[in-house]
Protein backbone atom coordinates (compact mmCIF):
# COMPACT_ATOMS: atom_id res chain seq x y z
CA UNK A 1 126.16 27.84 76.56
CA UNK A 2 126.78 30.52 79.45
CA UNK A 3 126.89 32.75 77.16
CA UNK A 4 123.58 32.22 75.84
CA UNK A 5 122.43 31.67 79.71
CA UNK A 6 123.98 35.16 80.52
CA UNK A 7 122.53 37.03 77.57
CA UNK A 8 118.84 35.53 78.88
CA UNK A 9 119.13 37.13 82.04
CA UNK A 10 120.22 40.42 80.74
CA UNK A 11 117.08 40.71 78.14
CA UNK A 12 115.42 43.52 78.17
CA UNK A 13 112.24 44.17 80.58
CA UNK A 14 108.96 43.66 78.67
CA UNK A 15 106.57 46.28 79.31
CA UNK A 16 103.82 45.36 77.05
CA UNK A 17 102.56 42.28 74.83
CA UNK A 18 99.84 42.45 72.06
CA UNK A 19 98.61 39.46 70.54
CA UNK A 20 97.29 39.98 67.38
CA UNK A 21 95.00 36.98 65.89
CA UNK A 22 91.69 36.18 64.47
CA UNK A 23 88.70 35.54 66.36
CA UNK A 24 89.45 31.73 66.46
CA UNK A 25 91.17 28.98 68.32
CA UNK A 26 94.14 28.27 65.82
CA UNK A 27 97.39 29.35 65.90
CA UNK A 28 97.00 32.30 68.38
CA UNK A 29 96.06 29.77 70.83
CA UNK A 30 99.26 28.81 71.98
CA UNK A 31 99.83 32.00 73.38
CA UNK A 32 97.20 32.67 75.14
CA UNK A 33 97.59 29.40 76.98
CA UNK A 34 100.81 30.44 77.59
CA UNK A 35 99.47 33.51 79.69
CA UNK A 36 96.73 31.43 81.31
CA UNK A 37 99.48 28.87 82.42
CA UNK A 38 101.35 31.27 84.16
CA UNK A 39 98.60 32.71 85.52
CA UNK A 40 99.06 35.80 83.78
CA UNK A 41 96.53 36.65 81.57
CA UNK A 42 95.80 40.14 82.41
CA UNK A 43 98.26 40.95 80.92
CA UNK A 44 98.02 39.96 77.44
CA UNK A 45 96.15 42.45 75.29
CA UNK A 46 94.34 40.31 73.23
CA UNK A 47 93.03 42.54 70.31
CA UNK A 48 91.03 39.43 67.52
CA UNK A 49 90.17 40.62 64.05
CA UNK A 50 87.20 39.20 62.70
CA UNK A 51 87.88 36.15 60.41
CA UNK A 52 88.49 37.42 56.36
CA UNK A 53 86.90 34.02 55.24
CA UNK A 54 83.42 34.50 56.99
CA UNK A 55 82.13 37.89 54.79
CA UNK A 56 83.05 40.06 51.96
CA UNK A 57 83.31 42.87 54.58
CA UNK A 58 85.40 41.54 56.70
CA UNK A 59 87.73 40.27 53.64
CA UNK A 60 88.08 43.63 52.72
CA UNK A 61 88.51 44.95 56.25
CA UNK A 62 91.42 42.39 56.45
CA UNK A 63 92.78 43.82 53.14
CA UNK A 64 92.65 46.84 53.70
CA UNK A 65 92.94 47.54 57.36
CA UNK A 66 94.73 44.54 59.16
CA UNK A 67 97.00 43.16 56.48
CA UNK A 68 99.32 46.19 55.56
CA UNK A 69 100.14 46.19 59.32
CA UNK A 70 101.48 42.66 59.59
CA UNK A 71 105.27 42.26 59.33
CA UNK A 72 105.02 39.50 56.58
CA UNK A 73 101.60 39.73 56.09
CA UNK A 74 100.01 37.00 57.84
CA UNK A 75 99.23 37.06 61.72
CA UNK A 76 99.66 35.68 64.66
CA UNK A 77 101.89 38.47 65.68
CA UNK A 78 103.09 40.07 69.10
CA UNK A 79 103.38 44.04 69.24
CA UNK A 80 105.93 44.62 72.11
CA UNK A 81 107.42 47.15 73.90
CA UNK A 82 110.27 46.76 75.66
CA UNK A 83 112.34 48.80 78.73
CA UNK A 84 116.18 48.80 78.06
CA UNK A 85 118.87 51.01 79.91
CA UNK A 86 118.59 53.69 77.47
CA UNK A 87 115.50 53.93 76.01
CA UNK A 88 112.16 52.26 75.10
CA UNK A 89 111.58 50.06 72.46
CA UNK A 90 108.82 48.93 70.12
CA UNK A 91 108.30 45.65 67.87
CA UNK A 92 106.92 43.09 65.72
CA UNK A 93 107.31 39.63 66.60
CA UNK A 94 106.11 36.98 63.94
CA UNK A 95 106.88 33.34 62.52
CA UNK A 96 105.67 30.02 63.45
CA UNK A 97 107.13 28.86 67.22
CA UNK A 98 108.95 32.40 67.42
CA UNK A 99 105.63 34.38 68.88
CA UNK A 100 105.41 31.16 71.16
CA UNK A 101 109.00 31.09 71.90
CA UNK A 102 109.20 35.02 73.03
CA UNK A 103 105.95 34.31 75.19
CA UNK A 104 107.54 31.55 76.90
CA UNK A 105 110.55 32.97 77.69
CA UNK A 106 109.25 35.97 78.81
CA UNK A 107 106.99 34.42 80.93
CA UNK A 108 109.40 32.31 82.69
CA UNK A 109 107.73 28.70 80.86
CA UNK A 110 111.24 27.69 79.29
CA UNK A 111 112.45 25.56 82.00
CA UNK A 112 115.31 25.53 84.27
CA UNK A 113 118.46 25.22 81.12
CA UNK A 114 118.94 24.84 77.48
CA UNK A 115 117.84 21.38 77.30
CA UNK A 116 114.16 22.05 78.86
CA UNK A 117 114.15 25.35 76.80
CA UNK A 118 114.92 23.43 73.35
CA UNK A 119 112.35 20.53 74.42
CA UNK A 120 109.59 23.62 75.48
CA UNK A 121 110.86 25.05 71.16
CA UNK A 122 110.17 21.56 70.10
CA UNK A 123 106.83 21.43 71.76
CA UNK A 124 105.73 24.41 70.56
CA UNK A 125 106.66 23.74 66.94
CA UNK A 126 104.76 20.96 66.72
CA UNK A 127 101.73 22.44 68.71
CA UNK A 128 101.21 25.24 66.29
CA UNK A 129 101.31 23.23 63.32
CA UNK A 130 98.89 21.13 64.15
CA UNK A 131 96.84 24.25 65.37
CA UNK A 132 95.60 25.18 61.86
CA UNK A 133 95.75 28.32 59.90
C-alpha cells in the first residue's frame, strides 16, 4: 500500500479537464458534481453535444462528428492534459467509474487512505449505473 500512496502523490499535475457528455443529466453528472463539490467548477470545460435520440440531425451530427472522436465510441469522456517533468501530455479518459475516479482523485474527493478511496470507487460505481445512459 505505500507504494500505491507514494505513486498518488507523485501523479502528474493536471492542467486541463474536458468533460465531454450530452446535454442531459445522466452519466456525465457525476462529474460535474464532483467539480461543484469541491468548489471547483470553473474549471471544468464542460463542452454537451446535443442528444442523437432527439432529431435526425443531430443523429447524424453524432455519427458523423462526435462519435469517431470517442475512445470506444460512447461518451462520457475526459480530454486531459497533463504537466510532467519532461513534457506535456494529452488524453482520453473513458469507462464507467474511471472518468469519476480520475475526477475525484484529482480533485482531492478520495479521502484521507485506501480504504475511503475504495469506498469513494464503490460509490461511484453504483452512482453511475443508476444514472442512466
Amino acid at each position: 500500500m505505500d507504494h500505491l500512496a507514494s505513486s498518488l502523490d507523485t501523479l502528474p499535475r493536471v492542467r486541463s479537464v474536458e468533460l465531454v457528455y450530452f446535454n442531459i443529466h445522466a452519466r456525465g453528472e457525476l462529474t460535474r458534481l464532483c467539480y461543484a463539490a469541491a468548489g471547483r467548477e470553473k474549471e471544468l470545460k464542460d463542452t454537451r453535444i446535443p442528444l442523437f435520440m432527439e432529431s435526425e440531425a443531430n443523429a447524424r451530427e453524432w455519427s458523423e462528428v462526435h462519435q469517431p472522436k470517442t475512445p470506444f465510441g460512447y461518451v462520457p469522456y475526459l480530454n486531459v492534459e497533463v504537466e510532467t517533468d519532461k513534457a506535456t501530455k494529452t488524453g482520453q479518459i473513458s469507462g464507467d467509474g474511471v472518468v469519476e475516479t480520475f475526477v475525484a482523485r484529482h480533485l482531492n474527493l478520495l479521502g484521507d487512505d485506501a480504504l475511503d478511496a475504495a469506498a469513494c470507487g464503490t460509490v461511484a460505481l453504483k452512482a453511475v449505473g443508476l444514472l442512466g445512459p
